[in-house]
C-alpha atoms as a PDB file:
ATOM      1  CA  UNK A   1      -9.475 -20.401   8.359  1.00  0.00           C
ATOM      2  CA  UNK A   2      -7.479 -17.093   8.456  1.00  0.00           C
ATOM      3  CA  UNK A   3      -3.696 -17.236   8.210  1.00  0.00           C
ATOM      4  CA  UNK A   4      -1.960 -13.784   9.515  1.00  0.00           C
ATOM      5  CA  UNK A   5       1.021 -14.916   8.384  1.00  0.00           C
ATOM      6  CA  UNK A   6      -0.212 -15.375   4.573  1.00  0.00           C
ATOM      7  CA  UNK A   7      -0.275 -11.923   3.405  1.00  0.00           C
ATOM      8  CA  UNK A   8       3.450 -11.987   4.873  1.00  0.00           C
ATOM      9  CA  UNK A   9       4.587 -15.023   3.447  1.00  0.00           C
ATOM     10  CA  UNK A  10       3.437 -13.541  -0.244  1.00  0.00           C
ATOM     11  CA  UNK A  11       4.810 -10.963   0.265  1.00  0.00           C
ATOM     12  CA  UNK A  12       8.405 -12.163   1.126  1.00  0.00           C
ATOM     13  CA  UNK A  13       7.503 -14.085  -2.138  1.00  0.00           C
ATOM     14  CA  UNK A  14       6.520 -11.702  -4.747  1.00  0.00           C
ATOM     15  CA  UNK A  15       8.990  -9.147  -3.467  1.00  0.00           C
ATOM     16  CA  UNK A  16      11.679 -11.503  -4.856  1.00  0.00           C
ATOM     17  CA  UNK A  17      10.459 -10.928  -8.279  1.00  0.00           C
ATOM     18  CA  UNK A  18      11.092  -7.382  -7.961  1.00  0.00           C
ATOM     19  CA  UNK A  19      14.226  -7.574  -6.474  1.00  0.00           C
ATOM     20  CA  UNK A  20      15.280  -9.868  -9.449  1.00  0.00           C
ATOM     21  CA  UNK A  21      13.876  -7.590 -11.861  1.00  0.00           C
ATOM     22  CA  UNK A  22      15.573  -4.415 -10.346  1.00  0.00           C
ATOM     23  CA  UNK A  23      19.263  -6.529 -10.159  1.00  0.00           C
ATOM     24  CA  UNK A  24      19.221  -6.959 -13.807  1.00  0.00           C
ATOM     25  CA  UNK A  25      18.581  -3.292 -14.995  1.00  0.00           C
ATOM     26  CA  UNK A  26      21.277  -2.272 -12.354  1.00  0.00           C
ATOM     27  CA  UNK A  27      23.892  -5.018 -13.753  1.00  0.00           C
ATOM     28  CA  UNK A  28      23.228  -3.687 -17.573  1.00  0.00           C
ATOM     29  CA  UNK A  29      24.212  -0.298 -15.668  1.00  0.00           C
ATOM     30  CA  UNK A  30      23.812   3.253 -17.593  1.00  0.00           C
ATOM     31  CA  UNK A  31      21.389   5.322 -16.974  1.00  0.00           C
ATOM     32  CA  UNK A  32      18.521   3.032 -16.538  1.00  0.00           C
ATOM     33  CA  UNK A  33      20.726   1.304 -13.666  1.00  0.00           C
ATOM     34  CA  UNK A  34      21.365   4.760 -12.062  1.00  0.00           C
ATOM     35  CA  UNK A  35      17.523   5.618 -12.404  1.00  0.00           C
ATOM     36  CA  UNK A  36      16.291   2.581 -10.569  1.00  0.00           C
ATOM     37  CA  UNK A  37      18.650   2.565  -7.859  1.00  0.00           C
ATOM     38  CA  UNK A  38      17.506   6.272  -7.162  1.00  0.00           C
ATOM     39  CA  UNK A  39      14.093   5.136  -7.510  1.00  0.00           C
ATOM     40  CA  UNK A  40      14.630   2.386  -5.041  1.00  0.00           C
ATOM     41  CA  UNK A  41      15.991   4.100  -2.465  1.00  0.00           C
ATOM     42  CA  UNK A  42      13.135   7.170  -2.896  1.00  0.00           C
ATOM     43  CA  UNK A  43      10.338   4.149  -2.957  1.00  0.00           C
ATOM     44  CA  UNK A  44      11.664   2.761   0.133  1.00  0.00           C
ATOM     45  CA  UNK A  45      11.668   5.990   2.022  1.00  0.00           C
ATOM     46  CA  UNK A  46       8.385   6.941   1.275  1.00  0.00           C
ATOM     47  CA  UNK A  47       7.336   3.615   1.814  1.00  0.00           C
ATOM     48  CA  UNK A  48       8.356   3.457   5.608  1.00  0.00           C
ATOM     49  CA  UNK A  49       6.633   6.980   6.325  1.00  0.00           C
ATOM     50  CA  UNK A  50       3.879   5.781   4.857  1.00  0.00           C
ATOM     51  CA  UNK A  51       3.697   2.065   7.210  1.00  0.00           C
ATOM     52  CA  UNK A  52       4.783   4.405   9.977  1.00  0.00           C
ATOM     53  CA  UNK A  53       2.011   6.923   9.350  1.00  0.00           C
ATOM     54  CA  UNK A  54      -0.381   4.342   9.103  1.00  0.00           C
ATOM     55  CA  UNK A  55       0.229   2.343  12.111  1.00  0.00           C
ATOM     56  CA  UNK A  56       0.550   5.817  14.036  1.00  0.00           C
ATOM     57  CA  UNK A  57      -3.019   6.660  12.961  1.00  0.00           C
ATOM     58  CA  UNK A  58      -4.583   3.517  14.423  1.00  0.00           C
ATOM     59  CA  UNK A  59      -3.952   1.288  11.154  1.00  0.00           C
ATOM     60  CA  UNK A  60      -2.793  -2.842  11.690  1.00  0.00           C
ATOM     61  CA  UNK A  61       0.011  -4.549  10.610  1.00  0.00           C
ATOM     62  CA  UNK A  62      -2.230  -6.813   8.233  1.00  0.00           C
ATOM     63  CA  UNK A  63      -2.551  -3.621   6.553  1.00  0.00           C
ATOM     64  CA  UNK A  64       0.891  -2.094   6.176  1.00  0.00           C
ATOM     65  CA  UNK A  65       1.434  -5.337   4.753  1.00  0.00           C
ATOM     66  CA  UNK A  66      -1.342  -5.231   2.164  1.00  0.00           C
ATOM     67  CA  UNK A  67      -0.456  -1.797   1.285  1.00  0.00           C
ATOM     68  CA  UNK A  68       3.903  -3.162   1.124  1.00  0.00           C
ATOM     69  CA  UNK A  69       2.226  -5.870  -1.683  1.00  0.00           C
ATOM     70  CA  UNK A  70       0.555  -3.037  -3.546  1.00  0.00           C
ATOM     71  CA  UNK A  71       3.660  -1.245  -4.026  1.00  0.00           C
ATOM     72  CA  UNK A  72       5.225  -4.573  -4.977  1.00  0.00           C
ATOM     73  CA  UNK A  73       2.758  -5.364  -7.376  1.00  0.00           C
ATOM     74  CA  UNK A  74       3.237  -1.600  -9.223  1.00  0.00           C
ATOM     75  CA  UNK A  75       7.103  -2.628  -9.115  1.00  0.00           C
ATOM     76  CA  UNK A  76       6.413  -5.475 -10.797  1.00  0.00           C
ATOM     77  CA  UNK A  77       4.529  -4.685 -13.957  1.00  0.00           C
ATOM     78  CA  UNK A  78       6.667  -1.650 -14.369  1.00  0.00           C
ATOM     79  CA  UNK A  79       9.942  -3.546 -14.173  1.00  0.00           C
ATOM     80  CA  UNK A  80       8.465  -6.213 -16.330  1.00  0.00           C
ATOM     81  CA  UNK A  81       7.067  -3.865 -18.852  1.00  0.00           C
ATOM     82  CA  UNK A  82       9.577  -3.548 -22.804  1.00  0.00           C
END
């Protein structure tokens, strides 16, 4: 059976890895801090016209949220990369 809520609930749950990821290069500070804090804030922007353009256009909620878990996912391995 389909859960609507599932794609939601990993989300909530994957995002955490990226937020833990992005609080430790902004705690060792420098440059890399700076970076990623710009980054974040540009990512998060971009992010929001993008769910707004695509429920605008017709698109569901399911898949703003699918898209949101993409973006986490590219986070992730980036953050997580030496």
């Amino acid at each position: 059976m389909y859960n609507p809520f599932h794609s939601a609930m990993m989300l909530s749950i994957e995002a955490q890895k990226v937020i833990e990821l992005r609080l430790v290069r902004i705690a060792w500070g420098g440059q890399a801090g700076q970076d990623e804090i710009q980054s974040m804030v540009a990512e998060k922007i971009s992010a929001s016209i993008e769910a707004f353009g695509t429920l605008m256009t017709g698109g569901s909620p399911e898949t703003v949220v699918e898209r949101y878990r993409e973006h986490v996912a590219a986070n992730t391995a980036r953050l997580s990369a030496p």
